[in-house]
Protein backbone atom coordinates (compact mmCIF):
# COMPACT_ATOMS: atom_id res chain seq x y z
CA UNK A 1 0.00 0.00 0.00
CA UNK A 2 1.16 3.67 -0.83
CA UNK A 3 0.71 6.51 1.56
CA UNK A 4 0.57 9.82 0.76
CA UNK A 5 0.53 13.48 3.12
CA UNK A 6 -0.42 16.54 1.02
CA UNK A 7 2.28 19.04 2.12
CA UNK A 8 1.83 23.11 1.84
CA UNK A 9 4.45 24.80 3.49
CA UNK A 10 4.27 29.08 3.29
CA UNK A 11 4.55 31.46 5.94
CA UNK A 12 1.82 34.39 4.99
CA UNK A 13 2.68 36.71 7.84
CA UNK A 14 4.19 40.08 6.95
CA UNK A 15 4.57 43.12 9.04
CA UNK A 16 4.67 47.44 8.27
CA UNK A 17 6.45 50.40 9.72
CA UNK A 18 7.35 53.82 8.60
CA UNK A 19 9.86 55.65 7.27
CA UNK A 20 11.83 56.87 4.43
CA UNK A 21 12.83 55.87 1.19
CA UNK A 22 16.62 54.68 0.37
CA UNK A 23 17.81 52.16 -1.92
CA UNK A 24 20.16 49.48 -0.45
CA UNK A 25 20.76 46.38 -2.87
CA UNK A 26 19.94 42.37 -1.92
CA UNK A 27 23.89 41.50 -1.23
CA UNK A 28 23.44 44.41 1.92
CA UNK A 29 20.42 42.95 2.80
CA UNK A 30 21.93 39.13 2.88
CA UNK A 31 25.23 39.78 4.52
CA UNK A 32 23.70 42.00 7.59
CA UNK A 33 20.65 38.92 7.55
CA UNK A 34 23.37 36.52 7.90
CA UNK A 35 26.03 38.42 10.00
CA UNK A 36 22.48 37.36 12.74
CA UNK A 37 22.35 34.67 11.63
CA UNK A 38 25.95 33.26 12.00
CA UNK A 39 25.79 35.15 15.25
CA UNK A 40 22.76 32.91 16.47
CA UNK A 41 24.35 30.05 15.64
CA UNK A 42 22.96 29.13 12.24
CA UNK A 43 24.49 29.05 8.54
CA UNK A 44 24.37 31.66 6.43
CA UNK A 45 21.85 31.60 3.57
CA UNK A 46 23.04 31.17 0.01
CA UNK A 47 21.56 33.64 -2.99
CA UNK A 48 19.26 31.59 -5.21
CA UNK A 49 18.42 33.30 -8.26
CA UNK A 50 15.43 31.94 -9.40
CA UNK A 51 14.09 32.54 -5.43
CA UNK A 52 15.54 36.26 -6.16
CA UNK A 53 13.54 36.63 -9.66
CA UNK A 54 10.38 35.44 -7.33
CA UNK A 55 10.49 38.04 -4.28
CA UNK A 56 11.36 40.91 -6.92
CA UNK A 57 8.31 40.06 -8.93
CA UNK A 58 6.36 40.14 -5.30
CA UNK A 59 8.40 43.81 -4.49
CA UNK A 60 7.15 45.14 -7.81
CA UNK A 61 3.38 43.84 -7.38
CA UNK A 62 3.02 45.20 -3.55
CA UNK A 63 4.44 48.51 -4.66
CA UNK A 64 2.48 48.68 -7.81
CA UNK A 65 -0.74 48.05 -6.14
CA UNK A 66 -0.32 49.80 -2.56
CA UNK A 67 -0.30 45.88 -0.78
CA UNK A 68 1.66 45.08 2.18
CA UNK A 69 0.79 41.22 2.30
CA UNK A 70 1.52 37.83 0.74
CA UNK A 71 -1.04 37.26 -1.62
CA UNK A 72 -1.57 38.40 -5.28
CA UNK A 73 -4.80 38.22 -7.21
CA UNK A 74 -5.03 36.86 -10.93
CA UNK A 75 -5.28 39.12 -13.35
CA UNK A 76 -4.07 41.97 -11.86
CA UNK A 77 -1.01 43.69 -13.17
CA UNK A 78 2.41 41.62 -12.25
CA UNK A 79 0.55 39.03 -10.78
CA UNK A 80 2.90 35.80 -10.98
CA UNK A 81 0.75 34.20 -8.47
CA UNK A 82 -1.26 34.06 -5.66
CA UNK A 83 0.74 32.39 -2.65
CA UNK A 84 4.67 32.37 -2.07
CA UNK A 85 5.15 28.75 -3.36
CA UNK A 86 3.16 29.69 -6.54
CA UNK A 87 5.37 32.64 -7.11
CA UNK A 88 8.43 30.55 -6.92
CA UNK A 89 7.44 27.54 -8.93
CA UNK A 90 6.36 30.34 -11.44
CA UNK A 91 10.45 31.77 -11.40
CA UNK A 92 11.35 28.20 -11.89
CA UNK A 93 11.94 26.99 -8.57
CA UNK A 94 11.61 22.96 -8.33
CA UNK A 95 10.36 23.17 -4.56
CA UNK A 96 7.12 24.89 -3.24
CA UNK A 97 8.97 24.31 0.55
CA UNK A 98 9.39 27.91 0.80
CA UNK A 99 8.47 30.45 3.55
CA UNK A 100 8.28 34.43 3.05
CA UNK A 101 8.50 37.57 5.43
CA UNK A 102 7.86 41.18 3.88
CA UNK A 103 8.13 44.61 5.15
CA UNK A 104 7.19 47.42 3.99
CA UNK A 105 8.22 51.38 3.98
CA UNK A 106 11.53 50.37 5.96
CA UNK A 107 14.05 53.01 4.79
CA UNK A 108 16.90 50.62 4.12
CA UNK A 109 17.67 46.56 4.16
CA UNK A 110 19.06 46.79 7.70
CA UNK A 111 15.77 48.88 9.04
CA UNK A 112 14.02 46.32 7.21
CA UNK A 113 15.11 43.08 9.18
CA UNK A 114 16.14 44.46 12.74
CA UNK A 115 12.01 45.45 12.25
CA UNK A 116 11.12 42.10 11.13
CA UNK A 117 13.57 40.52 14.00
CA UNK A 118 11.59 42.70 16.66
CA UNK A 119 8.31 41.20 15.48
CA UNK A 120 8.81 36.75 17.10
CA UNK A 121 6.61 34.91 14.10
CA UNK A 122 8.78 36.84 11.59
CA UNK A 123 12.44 36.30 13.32
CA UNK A 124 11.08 32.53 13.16
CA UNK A 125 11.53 32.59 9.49
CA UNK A 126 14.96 34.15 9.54
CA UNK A 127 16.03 31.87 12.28
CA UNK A 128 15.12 28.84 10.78
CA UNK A 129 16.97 25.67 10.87
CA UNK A 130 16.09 23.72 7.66
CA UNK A 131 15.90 26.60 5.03
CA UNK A 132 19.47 27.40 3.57
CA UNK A 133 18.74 29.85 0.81
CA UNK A 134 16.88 33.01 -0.32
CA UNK A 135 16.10 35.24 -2.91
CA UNK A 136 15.85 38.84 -1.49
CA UNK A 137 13.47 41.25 -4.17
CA UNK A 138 13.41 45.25 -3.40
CA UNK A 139 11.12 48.16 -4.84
CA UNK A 140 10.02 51.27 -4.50
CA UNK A 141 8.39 54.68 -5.72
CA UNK A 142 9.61 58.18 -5.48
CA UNK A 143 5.87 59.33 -4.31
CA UNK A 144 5.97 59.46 -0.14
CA UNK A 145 2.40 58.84 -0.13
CA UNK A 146 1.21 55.40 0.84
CA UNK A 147 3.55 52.52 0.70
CA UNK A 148 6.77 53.99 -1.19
CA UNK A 149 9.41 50.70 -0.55
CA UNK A 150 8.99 47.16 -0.30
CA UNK A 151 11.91 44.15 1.14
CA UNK A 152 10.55 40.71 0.02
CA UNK A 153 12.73 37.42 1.51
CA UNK A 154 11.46 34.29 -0.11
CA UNK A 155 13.62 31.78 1.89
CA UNK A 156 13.88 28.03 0.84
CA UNK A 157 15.87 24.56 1.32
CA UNK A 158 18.72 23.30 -1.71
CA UNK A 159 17.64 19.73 -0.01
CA UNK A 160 14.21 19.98 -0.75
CA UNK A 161 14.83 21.43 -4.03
CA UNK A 162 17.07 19.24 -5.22
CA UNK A 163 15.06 16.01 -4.04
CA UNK A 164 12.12 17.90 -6.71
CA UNK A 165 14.49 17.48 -9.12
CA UNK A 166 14.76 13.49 -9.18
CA UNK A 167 11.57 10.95 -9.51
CA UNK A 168 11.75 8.09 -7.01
CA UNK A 169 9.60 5.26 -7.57
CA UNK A 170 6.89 4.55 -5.64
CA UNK A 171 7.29 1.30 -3.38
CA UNK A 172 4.48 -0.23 -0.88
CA UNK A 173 4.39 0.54 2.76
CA UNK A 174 6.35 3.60 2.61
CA UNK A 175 4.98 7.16 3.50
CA UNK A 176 4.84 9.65 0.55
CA UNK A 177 4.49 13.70 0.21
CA UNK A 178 2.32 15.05 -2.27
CA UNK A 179 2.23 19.10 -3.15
CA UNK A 180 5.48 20.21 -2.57
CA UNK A 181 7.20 20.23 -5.85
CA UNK A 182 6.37 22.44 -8.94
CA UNK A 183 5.96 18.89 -10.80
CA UNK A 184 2.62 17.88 -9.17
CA UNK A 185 2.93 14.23 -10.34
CA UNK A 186 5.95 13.84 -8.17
CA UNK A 187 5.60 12.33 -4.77
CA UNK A 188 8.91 12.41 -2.34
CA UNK A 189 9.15 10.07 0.66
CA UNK A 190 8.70 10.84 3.95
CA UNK A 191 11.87 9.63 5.23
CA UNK A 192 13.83 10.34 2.55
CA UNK A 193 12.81 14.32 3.13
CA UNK A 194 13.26 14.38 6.60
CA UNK A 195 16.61 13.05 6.15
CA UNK A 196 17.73 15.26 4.06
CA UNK A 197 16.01 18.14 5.74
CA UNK A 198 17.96 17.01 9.51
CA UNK A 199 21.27 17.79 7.05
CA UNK A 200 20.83 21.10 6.85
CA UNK A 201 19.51 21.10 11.06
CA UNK A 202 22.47 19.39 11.68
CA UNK A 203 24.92 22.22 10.26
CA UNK A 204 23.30 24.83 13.13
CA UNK A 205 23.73 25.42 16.76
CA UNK A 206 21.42 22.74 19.20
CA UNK A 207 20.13 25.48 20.51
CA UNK A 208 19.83 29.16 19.10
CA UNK A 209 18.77 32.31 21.27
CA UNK A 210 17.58 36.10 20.43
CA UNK A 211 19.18 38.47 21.22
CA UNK A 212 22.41 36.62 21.05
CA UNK A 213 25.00 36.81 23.70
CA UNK A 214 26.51 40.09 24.09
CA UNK A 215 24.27 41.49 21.17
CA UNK A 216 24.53 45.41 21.07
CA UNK A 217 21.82 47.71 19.90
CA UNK A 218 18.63 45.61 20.54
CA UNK A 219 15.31 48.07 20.57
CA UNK A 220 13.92 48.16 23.71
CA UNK A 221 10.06 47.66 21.84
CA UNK A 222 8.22 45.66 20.44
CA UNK A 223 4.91 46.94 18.86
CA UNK A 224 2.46 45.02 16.49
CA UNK A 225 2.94 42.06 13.63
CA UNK A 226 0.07 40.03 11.51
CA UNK A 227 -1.06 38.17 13.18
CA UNK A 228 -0.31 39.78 16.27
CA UNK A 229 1.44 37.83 19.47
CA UNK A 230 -0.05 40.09 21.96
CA UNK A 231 -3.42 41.55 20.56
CA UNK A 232 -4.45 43.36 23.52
CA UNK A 233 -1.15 45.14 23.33
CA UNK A 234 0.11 48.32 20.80
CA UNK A 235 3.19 48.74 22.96
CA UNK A 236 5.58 45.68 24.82
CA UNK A 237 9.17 44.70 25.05
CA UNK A 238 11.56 43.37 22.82
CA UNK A 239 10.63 39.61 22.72
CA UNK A 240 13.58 37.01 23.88
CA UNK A 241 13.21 33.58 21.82
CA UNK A 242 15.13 30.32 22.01
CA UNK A 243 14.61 27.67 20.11
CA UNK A 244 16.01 24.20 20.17
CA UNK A 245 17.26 22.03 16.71
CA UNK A 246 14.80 19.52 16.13
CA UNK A 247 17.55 17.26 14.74
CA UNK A 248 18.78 17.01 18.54
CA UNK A 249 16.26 17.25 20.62
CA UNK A 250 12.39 15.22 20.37
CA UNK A 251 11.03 16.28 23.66
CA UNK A 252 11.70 20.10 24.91
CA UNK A 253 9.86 20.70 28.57
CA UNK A 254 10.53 24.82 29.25
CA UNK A 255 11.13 24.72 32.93
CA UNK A 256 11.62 28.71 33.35
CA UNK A 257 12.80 31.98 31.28
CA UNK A 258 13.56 34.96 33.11
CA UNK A 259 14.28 38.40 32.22
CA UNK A 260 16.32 40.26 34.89
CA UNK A 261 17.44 44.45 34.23
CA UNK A 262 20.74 45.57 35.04
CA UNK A 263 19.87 46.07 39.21
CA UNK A 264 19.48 42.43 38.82
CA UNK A 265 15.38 42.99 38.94
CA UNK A 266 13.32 40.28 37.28
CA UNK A 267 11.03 41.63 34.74
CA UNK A 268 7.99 39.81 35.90
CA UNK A 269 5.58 41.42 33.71
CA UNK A 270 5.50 39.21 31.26
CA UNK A 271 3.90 36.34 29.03
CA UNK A 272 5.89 32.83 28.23
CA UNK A 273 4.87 32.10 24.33
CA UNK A 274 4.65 27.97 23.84
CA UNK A 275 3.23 25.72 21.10
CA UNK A 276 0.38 25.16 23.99
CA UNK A 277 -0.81 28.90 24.08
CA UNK A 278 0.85 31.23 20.87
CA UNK A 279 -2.99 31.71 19.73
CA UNK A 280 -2.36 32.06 16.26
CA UNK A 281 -0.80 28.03 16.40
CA UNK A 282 2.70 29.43 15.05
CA UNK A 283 5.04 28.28 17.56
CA UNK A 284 6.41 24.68 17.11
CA UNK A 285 7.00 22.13 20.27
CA UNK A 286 10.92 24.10 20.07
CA UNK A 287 10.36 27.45 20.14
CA UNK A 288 10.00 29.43 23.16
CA UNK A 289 9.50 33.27 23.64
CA UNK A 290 9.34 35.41 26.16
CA UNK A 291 7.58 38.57 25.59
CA UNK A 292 7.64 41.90 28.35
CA UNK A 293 4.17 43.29 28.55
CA UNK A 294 6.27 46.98 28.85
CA UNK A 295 8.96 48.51 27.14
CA UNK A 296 12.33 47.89 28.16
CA UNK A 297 14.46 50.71 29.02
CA UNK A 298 17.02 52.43 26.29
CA UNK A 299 21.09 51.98 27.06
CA UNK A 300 20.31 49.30 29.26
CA UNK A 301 22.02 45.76 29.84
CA UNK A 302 19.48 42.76 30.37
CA UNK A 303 20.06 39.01 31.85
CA UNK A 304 18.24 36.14 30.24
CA UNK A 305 18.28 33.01 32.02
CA UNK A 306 16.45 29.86 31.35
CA UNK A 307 16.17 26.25 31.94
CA UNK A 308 14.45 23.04 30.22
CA UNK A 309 14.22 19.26 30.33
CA UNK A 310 15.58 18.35 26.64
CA UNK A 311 15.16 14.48 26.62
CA UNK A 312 15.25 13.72 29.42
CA UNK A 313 18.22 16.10 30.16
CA UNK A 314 18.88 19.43 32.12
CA UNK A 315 19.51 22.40 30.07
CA UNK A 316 20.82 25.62 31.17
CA UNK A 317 21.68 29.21 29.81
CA UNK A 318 22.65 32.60 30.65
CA UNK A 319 23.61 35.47 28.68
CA UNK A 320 23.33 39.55 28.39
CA UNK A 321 22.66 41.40 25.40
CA UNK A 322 22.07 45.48 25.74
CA UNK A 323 19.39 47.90 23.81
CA UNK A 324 20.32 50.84 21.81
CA UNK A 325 20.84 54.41 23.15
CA UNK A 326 19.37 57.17 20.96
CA UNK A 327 21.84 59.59 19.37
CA UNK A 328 21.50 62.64 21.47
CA UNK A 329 20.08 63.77 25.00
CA UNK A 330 17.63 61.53 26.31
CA UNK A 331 15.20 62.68 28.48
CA UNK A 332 12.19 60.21 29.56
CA UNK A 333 9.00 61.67 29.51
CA UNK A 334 6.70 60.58 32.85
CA UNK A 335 4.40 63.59 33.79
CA UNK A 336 1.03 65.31 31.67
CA UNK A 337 3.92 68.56 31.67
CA UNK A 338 7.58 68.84 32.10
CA UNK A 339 9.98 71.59 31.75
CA UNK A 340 13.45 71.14 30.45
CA UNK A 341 16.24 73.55 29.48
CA UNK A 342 17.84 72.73 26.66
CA UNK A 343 20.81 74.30 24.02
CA UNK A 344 20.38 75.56 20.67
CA UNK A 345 21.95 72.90 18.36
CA UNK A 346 21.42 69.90 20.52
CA UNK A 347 19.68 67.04 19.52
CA UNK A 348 17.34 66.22 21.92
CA UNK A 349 15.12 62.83 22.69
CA UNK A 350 11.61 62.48 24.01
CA UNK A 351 11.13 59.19 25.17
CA UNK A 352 7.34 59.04 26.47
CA UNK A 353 7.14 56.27 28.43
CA UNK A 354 3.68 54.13 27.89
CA UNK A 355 0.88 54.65 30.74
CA UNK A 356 -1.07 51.56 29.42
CA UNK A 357 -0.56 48.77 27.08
CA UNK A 358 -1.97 50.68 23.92
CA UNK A 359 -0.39 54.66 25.12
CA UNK A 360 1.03 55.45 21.20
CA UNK A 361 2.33 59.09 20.09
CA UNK A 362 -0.73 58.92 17.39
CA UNK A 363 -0.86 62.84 17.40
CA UNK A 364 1.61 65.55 18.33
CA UNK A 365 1.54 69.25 17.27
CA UNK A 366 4.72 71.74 16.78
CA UNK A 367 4.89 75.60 15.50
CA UNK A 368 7.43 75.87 12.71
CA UNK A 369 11.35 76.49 13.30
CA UNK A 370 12.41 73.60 15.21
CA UNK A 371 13.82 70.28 13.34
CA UNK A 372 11.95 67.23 14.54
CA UNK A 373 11.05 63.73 13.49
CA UNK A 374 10.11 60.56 14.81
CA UNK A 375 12.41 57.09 16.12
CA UNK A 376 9.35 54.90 17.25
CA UNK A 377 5.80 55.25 18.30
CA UNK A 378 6.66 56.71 21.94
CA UNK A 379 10.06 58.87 20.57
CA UNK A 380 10.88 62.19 19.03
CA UNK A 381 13.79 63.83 18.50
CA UNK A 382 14.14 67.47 18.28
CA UNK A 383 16.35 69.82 17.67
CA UNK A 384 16.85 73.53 18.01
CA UNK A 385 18.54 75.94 15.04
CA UNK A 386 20.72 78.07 16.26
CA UNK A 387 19.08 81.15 14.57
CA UNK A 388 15.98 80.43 16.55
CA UNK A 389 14.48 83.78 18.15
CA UNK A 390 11.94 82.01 20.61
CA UNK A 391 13.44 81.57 24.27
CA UNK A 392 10.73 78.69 24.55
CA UNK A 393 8.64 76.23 22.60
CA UNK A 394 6.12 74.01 23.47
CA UNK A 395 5.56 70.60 22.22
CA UNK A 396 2.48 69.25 22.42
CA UNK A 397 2.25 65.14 21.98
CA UNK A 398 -1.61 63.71 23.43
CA UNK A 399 -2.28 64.60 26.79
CA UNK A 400 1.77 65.82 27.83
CA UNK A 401 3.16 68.36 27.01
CA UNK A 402 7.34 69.33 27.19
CA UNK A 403 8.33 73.15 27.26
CA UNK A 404 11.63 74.00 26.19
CA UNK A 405 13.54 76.77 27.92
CA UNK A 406 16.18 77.70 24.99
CA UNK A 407 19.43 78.59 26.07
């Protein structure tokens, strides 16, 4: 008797965030992606060219029609079709194994994937252990209107590709996949795949942690994704993930995962992500995440510690990494109105901390004069010409306000 699993493997997540326009080309984009990676523990991805045709058809479609997901529609212009793995097969691609994460209106590659590594479904997909290649695809418009850039990562496996490649007759009593190669008629089997598949595992860390020991730079916040981790938040911490190499280990048992600041403080506010409770079912039985229900604190060093029963076996870690301090003078906004003297020529920060779990900067007002802009949903930065004539200025963001006394 034959036996046959229809397979369908695409990740149809994608996530958007603001900014400017500025062309960066897919070799920046793969180096920095797998300067992480390598960093993590993992191999770096290899350029595939027909992967790379696939996400710059994608890039071109999004921007073309103003769409920030996965999915094309037939008959629309640049449609090369509707799901990842049809767009692939479509470049020529053997395998439909594939998984995708998009961004768009990132100004550059690297703003692209540090935003895509802040949001834990998408860092999954860069972090993966059986997937070593991609095809990175860029576009954009000069317009600033709507979405004016798009980074598409189409990321697949040269096992599972080549194994779509070769027939293999069918024999009784062994398990077969179905749907996974661009040749429909072909069926692979199951053990055969998985094999080759625990190759590629096999070439990466047992166990693979974000941030990364002694990792620099880390954004302190973590705000929404599709689908979204934390629904009933707009505003949390940087998420911490580990996840074990299912080549090594069957059974994972989390035992704890602790955050602690740099007073040695646990950061107890906070929600464990499992297979058992991610609501949107994305999490496997090896990934873990733990997500703070605030922001964490800019220019600050944090301890992750955790422990699991891995088969049967006791598994420890511990290891800092530190988030990134803003170019300029920070000051941390707490109260409905502070007052703060400040120099003409100084580049200033406004950090409004979050009162509750959905506190955005959705509207602030300014008079002309003074140069300002925006790092994340609760920062400014400002900063004050030196021709300015005003000895004060007010700035006005929600319900607090900051007064500047101009020196």
């Amino acid at each position: 008797m034959l036996f046959f699993r229809a397979v369908y493997v695409s990740i149809v997540i994608f996530v958007v965030s603001s900014g400017t326009i500025k062309a960066d080309n897919a070799s920046d984009a793969l180096n920095y992606l797998n300067t992480l990676r390598k960093h993590s523990g993992l191999v770096g991805l290899k350029s595939n060219a027909l992967l790379q045709k696939a996400a710059v058809n994608h890039a071109r479609y999004l921007i073309r029609h103003q769409n920030g997901g996965h999915y094309e529609r037939l008959g629309m212009a640049g449609f090369t079709g509707v799901t990842p793995s049809d767009r692939v097969v479509h470049a020529g691609y053997a395998s439909k194994a594939v998984m995708e994460n998009v961004s768009v209106n990132t100004s550059t590659a690297k703003e692209s994937i540090d935003t895509l590594f802040a949001a834990i479904y998408h860092r999954f997909v860069f972090l993966n252990f059986d997937k070593d290649e991609i095809g990175i695809g860029y576009a954009s418009k000069k317009a600033k209107k709507g979405f004016s850039s798009s980074y598409v990562y189409d990321l697949g496996s040269t096992a599972a590709n080549a194994l779509c490649k070769t027939s293999h007759p069918m024999q009784n009593g062994i398990y077969y996949l179905q749907n996974i190669c661009k040749n429909t008629s072909l069926a692979i089997p199951q053990s055969l795949y998985e094999q080759k598949e625990n190759e590629i595992r096999f070439k990466n860390n047992d166990i693979v942690v974000y941030p990364y020991a002694n990792q620099r730079n880390i954004p302190p916040v973590f705000f929404d994704e599709s689908p979204d981790p934390l629904p009933e938040y707009k505003v949390s911490g940087f998420p911490v993930s580990v996840q074990f190499n299912p080549a090594v280990y069957h059974q994972v048992k989390l035992k704890r995962f602790q955050l602690y600041d740099a007073g040695g403080q646990e950061i107890k506010r906070k929600k464990i992500l499992t297979r058992q409770n991610d609501i949107h079912r994305r999490f496997t039985a090896w990934q873990f995440a733990l997500m703070p229900l605030q922001r964490l604190e800019y220019g600050r060093t944090y301890r992750v510690e955790f422990e699991a029963l891995c088969d049967g076996k006791n598994v420890k870690r511990s290891w800092n990494f530190s988030t990134l301090t803003p170019e300029g003078k920070l000051y941390k906004i707490t109260k409905k109105q502070t007052t703060l003297k400040v120099k003409k020529g100084e580049k200033i920060i406004f950090y409004f901390e979050p009162k509750h779990p959905k506190d955005l900067l959705e509207c602030v007002s300014y008079t002309t004069g003074v140069s300002m802009g925006c790092i994340d949903q609760n920062t400014l930065w400002a900063k004050v010409p030196s021709d300015f004539s005003d000895t004060s200025y007010t700035l006005n963001a929600g319900s607090r306000s900051v007064k500047l006394l101009i020196d």
